[in-house]
C-alpha atoms as a PDB file:
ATOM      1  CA  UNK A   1     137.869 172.804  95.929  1.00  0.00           C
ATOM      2  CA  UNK A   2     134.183 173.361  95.363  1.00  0.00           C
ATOM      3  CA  UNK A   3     131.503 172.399  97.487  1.00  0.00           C
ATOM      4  CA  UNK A   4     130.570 168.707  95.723  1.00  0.00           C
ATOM      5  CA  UNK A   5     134.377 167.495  96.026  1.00  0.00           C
ATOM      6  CA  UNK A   6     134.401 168.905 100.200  1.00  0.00           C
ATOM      7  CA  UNK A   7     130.970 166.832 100.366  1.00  0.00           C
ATOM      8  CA  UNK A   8     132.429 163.641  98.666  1.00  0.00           C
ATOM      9  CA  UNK A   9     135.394 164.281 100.840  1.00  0.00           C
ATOM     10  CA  UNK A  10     133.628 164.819 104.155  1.00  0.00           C
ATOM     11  CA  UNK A  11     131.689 161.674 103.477  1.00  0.00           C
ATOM     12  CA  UNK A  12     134.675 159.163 103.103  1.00  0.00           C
ATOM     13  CA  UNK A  13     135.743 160.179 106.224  1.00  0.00           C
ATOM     14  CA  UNK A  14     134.291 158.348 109.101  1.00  0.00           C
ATOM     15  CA  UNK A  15     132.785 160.710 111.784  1.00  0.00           C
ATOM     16  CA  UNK A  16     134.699 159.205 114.906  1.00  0.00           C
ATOM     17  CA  UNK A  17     132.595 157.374 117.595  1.00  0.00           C
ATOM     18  CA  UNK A  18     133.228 158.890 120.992  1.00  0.00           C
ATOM     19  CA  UNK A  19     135.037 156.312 123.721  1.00  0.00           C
ATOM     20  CA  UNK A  20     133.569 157.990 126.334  1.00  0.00           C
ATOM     21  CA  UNK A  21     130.351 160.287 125.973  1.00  0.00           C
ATOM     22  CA  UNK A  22     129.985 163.764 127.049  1.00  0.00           C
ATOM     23  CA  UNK A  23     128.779 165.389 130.263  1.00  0.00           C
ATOM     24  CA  UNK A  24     127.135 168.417 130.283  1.00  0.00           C
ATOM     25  CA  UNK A  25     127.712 171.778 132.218  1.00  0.00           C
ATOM     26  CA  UNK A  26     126.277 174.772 133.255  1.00  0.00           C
ATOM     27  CA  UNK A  27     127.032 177.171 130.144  1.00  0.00           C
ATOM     28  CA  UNK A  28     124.947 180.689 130.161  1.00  0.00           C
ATOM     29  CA  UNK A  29     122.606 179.002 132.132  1.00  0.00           C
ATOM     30  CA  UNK A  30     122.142 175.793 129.702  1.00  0.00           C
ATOM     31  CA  UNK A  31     123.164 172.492 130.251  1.00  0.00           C
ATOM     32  CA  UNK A  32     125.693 172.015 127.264  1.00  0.00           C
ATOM     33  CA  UNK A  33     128.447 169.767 126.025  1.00  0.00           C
ATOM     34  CA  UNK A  34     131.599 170.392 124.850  1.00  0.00           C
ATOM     35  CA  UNK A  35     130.097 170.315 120.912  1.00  0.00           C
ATOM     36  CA  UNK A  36     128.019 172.959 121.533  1.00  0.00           C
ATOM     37  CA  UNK A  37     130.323 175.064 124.030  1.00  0.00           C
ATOM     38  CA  UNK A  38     133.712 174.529 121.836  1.00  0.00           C
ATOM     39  CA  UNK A  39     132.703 177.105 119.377  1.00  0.00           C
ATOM     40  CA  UNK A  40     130.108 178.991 121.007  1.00  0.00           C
ATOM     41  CA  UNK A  41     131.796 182.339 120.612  1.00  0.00           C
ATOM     42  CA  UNK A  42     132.136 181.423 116.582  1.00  0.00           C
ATOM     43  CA  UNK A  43     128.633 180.930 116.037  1.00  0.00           C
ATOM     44  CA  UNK A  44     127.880 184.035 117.729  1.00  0.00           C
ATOM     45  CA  UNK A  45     129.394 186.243 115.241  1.00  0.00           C
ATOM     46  CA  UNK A  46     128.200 184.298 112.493  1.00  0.00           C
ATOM     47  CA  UNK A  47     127.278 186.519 109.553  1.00  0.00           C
ATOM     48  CA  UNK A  48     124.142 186.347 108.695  1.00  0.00           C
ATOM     49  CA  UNK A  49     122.314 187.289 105.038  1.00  0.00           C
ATOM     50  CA  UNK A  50     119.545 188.648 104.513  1.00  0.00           C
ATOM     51  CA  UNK A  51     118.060 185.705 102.195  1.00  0.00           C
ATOM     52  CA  UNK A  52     119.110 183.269 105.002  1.00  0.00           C
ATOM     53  CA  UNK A  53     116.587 180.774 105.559  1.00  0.00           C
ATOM     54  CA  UNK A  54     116.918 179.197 109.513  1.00  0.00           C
ATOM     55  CA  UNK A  55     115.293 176.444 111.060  1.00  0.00           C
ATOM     56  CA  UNK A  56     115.139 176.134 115.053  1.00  0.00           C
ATOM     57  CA  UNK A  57     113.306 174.034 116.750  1.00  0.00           C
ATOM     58  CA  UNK A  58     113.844 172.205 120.414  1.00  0.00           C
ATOM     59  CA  UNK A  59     115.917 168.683 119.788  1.00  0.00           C
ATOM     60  CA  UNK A  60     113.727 165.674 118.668  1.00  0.00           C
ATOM     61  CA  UNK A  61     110.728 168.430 117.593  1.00  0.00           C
ATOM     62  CA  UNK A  62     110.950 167.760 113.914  1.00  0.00           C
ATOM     63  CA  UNK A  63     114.075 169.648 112.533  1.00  0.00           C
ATOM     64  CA  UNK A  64     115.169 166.998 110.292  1.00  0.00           C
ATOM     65  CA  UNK A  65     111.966 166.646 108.606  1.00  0.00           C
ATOM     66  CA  UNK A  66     111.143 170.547 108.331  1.00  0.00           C
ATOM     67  CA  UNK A  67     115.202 170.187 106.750  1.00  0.00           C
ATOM     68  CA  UNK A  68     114.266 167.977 104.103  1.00  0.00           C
ATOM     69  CA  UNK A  69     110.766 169.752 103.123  1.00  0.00           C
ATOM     70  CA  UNK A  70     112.405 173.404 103.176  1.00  0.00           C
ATOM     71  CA  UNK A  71     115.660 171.818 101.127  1.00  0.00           C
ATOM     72  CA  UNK A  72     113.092 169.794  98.370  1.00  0.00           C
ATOM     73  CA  UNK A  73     110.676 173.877  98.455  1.00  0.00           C
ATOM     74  CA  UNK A  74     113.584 175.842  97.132  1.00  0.00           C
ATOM     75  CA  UNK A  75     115.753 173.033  95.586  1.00  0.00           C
ATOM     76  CA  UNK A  76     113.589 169.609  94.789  1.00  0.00           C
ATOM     77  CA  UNK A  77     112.925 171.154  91.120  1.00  0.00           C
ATOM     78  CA  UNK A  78     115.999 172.570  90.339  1.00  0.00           C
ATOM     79  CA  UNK A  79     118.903 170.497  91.720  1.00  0.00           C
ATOM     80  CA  UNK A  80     117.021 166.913  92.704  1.00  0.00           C
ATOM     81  CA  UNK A  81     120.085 165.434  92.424  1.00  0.00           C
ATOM     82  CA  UNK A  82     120.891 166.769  95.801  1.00  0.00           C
ATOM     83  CA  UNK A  83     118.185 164.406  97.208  1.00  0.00           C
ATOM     84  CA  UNK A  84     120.527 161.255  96.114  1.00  0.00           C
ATOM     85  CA  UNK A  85     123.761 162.706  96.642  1.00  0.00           C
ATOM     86  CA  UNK A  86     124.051 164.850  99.526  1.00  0.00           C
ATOM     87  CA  UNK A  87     123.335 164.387 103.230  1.00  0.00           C
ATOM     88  CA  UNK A  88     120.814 166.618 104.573  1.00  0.00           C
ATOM     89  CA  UNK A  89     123.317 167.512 107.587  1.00  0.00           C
ATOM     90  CA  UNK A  90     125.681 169.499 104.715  1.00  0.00           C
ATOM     91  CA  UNK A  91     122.115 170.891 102.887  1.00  0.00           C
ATOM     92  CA  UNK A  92     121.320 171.864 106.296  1.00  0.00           C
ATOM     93  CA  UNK A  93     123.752 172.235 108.466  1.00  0.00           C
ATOM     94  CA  UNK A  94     123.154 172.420 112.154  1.00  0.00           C
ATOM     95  CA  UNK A  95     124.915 176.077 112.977  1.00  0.00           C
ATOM     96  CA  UNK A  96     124.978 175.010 116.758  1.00  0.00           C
ATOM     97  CA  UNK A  97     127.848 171.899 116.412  1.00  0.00           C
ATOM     98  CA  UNK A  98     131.228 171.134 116.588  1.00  0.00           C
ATOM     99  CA  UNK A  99     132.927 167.501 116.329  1.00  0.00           C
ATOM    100  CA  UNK A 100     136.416 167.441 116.965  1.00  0.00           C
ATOM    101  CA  UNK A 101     138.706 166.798 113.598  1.00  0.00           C
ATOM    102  CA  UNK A 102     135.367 167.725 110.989  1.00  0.00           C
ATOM    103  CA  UNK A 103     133.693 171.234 109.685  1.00  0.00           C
ATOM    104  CA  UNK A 104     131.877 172.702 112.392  1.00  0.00           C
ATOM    105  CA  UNK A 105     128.276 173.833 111.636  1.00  0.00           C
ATOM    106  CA  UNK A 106     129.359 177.481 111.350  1.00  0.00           C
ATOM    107  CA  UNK A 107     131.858 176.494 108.778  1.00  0.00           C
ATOM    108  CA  UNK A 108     129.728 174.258 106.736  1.00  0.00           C
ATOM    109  CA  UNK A 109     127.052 177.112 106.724  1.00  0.00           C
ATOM    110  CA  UNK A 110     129.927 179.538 105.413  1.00  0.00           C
ATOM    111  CA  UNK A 111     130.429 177.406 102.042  1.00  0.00           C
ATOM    112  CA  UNK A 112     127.129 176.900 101.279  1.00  0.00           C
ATOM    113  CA  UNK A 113     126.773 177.609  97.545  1.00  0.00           C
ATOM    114  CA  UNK A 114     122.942 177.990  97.550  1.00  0.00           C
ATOM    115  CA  UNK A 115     120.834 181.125  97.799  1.00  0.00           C
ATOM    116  CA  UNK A 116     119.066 180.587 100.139  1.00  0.00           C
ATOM    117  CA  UNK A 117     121.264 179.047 102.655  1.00  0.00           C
ATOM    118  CA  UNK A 118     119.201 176.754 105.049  1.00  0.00           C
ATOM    119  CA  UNK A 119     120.847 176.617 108.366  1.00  0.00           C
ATOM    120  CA  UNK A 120     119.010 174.952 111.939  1.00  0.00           C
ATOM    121  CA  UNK A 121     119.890 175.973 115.333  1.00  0.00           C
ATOM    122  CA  UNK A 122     118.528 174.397 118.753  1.00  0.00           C
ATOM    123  CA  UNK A 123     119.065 177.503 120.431  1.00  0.00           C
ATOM    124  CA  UNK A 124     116.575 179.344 122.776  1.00  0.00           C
ATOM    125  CA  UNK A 125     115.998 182.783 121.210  1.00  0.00           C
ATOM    126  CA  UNK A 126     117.894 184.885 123.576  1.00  0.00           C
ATOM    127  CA  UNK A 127     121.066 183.079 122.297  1.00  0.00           C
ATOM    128  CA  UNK A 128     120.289 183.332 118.722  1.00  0.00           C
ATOM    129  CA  UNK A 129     123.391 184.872 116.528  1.00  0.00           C
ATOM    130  CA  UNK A 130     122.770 188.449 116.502  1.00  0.00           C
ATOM    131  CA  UNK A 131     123.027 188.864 112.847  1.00  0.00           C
ATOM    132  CA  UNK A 132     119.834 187.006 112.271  1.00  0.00           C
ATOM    133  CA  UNK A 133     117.660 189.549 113.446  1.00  0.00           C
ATOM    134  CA  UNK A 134     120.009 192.541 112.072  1.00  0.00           C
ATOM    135  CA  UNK A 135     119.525 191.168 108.734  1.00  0.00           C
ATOM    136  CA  UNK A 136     115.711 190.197 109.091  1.00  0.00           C
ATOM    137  CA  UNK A 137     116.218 186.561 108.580  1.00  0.00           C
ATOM    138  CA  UNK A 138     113.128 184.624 107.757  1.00  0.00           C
ATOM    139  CA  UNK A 139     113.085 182.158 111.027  1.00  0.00           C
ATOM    140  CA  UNK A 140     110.749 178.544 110.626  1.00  0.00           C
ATOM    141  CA  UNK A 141     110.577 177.701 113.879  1.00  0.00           C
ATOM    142  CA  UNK A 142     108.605 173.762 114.761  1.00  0.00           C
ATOM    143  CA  UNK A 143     107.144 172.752 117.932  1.00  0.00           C
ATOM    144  CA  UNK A 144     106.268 169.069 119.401  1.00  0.00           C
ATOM    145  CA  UNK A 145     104.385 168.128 122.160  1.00  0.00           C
ATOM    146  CA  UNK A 146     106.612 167.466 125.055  1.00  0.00           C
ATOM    147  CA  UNK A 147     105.531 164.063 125.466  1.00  0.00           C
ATOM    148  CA  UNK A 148     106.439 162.250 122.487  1.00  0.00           C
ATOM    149  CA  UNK A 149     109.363 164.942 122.607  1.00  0.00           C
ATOM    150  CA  UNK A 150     110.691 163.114 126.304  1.00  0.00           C
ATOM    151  CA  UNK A 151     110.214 159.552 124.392  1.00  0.00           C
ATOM    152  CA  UNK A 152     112.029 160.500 121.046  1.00  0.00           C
ATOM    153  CA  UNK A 153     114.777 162.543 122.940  1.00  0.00           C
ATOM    154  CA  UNK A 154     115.448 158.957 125.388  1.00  0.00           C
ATOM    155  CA  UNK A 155     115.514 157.115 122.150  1.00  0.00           C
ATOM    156  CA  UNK A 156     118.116 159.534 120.759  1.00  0.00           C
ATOM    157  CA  UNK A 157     120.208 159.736 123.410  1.00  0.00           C
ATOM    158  CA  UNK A 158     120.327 156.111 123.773  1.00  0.00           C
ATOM    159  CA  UNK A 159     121.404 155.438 120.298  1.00  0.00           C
ATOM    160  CA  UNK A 160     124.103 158.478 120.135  1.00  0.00           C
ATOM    161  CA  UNK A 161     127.660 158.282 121.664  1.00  0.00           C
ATOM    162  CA  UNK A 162     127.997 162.491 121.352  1.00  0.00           C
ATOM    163  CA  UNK A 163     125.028 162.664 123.819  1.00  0.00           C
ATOM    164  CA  UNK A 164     125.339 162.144 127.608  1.00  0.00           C
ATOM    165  CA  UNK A 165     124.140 158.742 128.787  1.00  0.00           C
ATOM    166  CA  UNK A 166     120.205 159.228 129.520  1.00  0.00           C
ATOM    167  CA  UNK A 167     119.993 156.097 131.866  1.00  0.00           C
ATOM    168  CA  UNK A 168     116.308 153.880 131.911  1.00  0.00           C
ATOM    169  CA  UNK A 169     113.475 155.206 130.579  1.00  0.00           C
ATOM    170  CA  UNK A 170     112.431 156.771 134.524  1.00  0.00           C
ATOM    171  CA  UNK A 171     115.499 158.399 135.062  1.00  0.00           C
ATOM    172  CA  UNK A 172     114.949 160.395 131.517  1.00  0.00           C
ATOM    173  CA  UNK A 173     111.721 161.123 132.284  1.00  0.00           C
ATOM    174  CA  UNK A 174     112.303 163.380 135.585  1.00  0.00           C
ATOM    175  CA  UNK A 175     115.207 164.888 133.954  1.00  0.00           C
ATOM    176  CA  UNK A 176     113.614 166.335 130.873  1.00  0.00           C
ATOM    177  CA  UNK A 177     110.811 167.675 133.640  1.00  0.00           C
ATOM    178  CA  UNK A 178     113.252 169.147 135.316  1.00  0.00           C
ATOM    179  CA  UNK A 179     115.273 170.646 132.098  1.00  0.00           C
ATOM    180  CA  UNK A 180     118.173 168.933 132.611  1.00  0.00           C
ATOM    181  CA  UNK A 181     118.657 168.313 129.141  1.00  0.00           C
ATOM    182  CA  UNK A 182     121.273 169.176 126.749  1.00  0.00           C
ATOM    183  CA  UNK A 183     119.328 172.571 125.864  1.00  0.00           C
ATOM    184  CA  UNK A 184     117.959 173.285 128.838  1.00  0.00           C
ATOM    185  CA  UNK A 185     114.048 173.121 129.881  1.00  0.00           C
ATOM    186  CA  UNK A 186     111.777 172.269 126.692  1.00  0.00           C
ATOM    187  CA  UNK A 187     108.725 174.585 128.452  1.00  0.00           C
ATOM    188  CA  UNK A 188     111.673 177.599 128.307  1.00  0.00           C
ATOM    189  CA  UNK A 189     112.366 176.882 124.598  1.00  0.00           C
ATOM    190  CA  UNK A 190     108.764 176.833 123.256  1.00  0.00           C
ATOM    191  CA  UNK A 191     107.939 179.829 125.051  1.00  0.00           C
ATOM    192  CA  UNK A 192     110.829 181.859 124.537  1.00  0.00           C
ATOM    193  CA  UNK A 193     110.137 181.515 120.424  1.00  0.00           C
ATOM    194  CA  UNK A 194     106.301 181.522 121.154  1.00  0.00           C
ATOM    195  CA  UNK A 195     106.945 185.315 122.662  1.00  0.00           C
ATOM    196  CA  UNK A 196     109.511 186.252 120.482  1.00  0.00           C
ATOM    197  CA  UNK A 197     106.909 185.905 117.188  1.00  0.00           C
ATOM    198  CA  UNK A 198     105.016 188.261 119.276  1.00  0.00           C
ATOM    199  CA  UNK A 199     107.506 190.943 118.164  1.00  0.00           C
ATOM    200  CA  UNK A 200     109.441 189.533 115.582  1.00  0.00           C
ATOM    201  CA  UNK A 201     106.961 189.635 111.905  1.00  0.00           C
ATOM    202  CA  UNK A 202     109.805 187.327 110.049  1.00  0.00           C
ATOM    203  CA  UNK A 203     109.135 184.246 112.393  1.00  0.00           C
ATOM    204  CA  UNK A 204     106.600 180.816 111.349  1.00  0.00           C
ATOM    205  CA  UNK A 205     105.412 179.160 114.315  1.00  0.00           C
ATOM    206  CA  UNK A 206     104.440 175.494 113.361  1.00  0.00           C
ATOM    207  CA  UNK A 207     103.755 172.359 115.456  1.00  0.00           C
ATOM    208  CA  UNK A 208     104.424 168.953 114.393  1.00  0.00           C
ATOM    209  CA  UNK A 209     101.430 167.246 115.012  1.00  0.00           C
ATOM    210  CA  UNK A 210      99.941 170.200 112.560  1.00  0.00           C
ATOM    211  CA  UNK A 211     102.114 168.590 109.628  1.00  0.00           C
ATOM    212  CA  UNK A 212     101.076 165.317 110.648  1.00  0.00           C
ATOM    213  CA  UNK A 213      97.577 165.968 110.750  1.00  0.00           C
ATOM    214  CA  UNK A 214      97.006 167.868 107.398  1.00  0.00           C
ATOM    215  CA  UNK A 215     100.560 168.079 105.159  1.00  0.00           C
ATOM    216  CA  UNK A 216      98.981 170.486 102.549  1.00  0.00           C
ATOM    217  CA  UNK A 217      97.968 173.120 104.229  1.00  0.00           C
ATOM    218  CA  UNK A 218     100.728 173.381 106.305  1.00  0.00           C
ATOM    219  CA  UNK A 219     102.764 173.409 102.981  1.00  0.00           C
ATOM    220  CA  UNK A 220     100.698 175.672 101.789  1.00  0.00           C
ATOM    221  CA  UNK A 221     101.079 177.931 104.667  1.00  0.00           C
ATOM    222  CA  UNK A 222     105.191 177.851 105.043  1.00  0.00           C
ATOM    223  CA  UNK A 223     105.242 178.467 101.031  1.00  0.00           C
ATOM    224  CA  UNK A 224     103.180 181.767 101.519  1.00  0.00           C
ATOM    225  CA  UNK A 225     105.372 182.460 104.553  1.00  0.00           C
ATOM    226  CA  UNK A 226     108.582 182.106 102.375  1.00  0.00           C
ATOM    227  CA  UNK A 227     107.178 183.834  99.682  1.00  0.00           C
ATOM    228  CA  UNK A 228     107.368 180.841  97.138  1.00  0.00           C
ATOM    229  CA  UNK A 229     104.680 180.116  94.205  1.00  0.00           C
ATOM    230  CA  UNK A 230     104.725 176.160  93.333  1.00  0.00           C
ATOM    231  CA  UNK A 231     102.659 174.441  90.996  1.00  0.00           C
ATOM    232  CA  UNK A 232     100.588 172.283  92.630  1.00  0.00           C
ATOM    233  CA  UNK A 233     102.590 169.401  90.721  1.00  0.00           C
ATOM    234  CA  UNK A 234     105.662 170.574  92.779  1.00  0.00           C
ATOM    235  CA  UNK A 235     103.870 170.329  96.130  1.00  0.00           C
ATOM    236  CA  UNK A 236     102.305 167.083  95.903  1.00  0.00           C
ATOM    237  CA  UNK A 237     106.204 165.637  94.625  1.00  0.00           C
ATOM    238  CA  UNK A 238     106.885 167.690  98.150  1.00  0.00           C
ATOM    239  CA  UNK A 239     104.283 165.919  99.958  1.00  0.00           C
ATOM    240  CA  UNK A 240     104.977 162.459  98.538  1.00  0.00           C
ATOM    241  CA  UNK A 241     109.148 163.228  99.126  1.00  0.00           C
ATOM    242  CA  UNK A 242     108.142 164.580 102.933  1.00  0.00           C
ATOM    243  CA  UNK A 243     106.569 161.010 103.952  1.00  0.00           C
ATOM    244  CA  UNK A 244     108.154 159.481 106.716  1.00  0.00           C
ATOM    245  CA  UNK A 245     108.616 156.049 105.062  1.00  0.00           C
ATOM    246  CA  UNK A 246     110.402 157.492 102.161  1.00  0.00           C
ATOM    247  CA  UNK A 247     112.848 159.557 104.469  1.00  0.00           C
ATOM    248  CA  UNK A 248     113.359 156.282 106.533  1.00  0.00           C
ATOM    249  CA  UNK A 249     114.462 155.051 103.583  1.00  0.00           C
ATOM    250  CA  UNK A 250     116.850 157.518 102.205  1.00  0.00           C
ATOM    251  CA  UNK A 251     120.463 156.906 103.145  1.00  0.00           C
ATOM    252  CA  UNK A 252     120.765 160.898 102.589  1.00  0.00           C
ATOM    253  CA  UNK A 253     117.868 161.990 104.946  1.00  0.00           C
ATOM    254  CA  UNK A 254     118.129 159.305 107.531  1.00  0.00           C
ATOM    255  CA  UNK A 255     121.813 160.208 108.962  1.00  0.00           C
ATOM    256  CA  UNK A 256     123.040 156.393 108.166  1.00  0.00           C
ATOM    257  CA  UNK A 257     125.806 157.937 107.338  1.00  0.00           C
ATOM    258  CA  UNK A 258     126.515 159.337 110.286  1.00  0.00           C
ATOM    259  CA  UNK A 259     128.881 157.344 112.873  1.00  0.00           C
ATOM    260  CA  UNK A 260     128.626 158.118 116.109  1.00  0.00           C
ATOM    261  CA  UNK A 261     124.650 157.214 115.490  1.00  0.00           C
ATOM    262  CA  UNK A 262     124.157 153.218 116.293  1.00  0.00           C
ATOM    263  CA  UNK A 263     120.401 152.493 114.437  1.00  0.00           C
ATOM    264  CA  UNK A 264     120.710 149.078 115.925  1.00  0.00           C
ATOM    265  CA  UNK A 265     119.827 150.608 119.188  1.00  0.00           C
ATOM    266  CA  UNK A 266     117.561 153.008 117.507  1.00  0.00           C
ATOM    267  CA  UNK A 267     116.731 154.268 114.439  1.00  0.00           C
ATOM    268  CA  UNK A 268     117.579 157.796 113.861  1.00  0.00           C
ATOM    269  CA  UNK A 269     113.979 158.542 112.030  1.00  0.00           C
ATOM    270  CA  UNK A 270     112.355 156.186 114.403  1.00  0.00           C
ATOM    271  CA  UNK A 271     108.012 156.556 114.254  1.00  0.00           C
ATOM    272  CA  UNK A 272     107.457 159.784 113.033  1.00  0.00           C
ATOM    273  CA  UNK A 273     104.089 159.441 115.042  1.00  0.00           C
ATOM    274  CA  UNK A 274     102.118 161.376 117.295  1.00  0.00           C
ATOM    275  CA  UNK A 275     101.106 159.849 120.371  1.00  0.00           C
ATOM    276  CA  UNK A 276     104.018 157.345 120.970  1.00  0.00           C
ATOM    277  CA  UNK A 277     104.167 158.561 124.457  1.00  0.00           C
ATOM    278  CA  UNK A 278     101.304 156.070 125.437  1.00  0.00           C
ATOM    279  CA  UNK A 279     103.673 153.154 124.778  1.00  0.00           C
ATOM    280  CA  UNK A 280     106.274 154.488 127.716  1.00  0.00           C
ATOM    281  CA  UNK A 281     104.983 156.541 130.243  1.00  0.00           C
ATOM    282  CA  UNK A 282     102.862 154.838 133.334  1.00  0.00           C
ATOM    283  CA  UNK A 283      99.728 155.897 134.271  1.00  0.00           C
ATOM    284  CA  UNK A 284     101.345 157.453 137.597  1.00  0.00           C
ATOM    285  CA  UNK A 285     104.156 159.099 135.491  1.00  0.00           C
ATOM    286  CA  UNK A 286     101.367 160.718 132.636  1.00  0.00           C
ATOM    287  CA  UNK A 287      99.731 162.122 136.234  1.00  0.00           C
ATOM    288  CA  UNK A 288     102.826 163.904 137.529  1.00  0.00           C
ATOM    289  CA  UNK A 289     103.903 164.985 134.148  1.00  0.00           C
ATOM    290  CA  UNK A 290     100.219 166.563 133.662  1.00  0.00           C
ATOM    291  CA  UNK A 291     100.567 168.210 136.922  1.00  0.00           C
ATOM    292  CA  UNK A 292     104.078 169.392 136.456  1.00  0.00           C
ATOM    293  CA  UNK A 293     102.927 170.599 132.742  1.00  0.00           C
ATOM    294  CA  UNK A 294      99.991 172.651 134.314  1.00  0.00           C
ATOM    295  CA  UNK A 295     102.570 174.700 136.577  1.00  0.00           C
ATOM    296  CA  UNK A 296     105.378 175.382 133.979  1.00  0.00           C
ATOM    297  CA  UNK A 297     103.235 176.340 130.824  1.00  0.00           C
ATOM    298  CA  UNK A 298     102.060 179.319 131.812  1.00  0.00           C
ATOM    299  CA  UNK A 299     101.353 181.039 128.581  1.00  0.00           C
ATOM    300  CA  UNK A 300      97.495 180.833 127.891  1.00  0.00           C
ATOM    301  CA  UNK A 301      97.774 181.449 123.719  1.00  0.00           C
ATOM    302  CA  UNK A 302     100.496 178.507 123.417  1.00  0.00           C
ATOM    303  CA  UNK A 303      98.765 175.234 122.869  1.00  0.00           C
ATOM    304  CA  UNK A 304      99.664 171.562 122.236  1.00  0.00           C
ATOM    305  CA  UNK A 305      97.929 168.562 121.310  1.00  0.00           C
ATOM    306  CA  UNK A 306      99.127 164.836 122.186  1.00  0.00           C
ATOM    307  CA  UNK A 307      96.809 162.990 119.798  1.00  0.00           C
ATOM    308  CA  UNK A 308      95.445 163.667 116.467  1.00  0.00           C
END
């Protein structure tokens, strides 16, 4: 069967909702549940190409929306059908996941007819496959501020039944300062890919609230990264695809389709904004969480803004 029919055939089967949802444990020193521990051992000996294109980022940091613009750079011109047909979760699979009864990540990955294959991980770099850096993989890695990444991970985890029940908005908020989250500390994931493009030549560092702030030359940046040449035609048609309204809109970008996912609690692409933190954390809580940020981000070179 090729790989159209197993997507038509993956999507008219519903993803099941979980009855009860997950707790995490202690797994290498990350707080993980069972869809990320289940197969652990099979994503580690993923095989990795050299043309391999992967995405990692921290959760609720942007990877759907770096997904979408690195799928419409190498694809929007040539196969735009996949825009309309397609979920971006089988353009792009996430390598890390495994639902009981579907394709895992890893095996999604594996029958990806394209060249490249676009992959995204949430995994801190010391627990990155091992092929990836044998074969020299070209790495996009995107950042987010951790405060509007505490208030879009709460909203997440209160619309999905595959993630652990995050409680009110106050418990949340000392647990993600505390790294408690599924994927451990947010301060040990920045850093750890912050250091490792110290070393590592094939790795793009880029921060949200950069693509927010000035689209085109961030474009224009990852496309020289990747080695691509577009017409400037093909980039703006990127830049007007990449909008946040038009991915809200998109039954293929905007994981509708997806189950387990209740958008009447919460939409899945919810603001796309920078700055939404104002609306939820108190005036006490932005003062500890300043505090707290001024001990645990240590390294001097690694910066954030909270506002554009």
């Amino acid at each position: 069967m090729d790989y159209v029919n197993k997507v038509k055939q993956f999507m008219q089967q519903p993803i099941p909702v979980e009855a009860n949802r997950p707790t995490p444990i202690d797994f290498h020193g990350l707080p993980l549940t069972k869809y990320y521990t289940d197969n652990w051992d099979d994503v580690q000996s993923f095989k990795a190409r050299p043309d391999d294109i992967l995405l990692v980022s921290y959760p609720k940091s942007g990877s759907t929306w770096l997904s979408y613009i690195l799928d419409l750079l190498y694809f929007g011109q040539t196969c735009p059908e996949r825009q309309t047909s397609i979920p971006i979760y089988l353009r792009v699979p996430f390598l890390d996941m495994q639902i009981p009864s579907f394709p895992s990540g890893k095996e999604v990955a594996d029958e990806l007819p394209t060249t490249p294959r676009i992959m995204k991980s949430h995994r801190p770099a010391q627990f990155l496959p091992q092929s990836f850096w044998e074969q020299n993989c070209k790495i996009v890695y995107v950042a987010r501020n951790a405060k509007d990444t505490a208030v879009s991970y709460f909203h997440y985890m209160r619309m999905s039944s595959i993630q652990p029940e995050p409680g009110d908005w106050g418990t949340h908020f000392h647990r993600f300062m505390e790294g408690r989250m599924v994927h451990g500390s947010w301060y040990d994931h920045v850093n750890s890919w912050w250091e490792k493009k110290q070393t590592y030549s094939n790795l793009h560092y880029m921060f949200y609230e950069d693509i927010i702030e000035d689209p085109a030359r961030e474009i224009n940046q990852l496309c020289s990264f990747l080695g691509l040449c577009l017409s400037a035609e093909e980039k703006e048609k990127v830049m007007t695809d990449m909008k946040f309204e038009a991915m809200a809109q998109n039954k293929m970008a905007n994981y509708s389709t997806i189950a387990p996912l209740n958008q009447n609690v919460s939409t899945f692409l919810r603001k796309g904004k920078v700055g939404d933190w104002k609306n939820h954390f108190t005036v006490s809580q932005n003062e500890m969480f300043d505090e707290d940020y001024k001990q645990k981000m240590k390294n001097p070179s690694l910066h954030f803004r909270t506002e554009i």
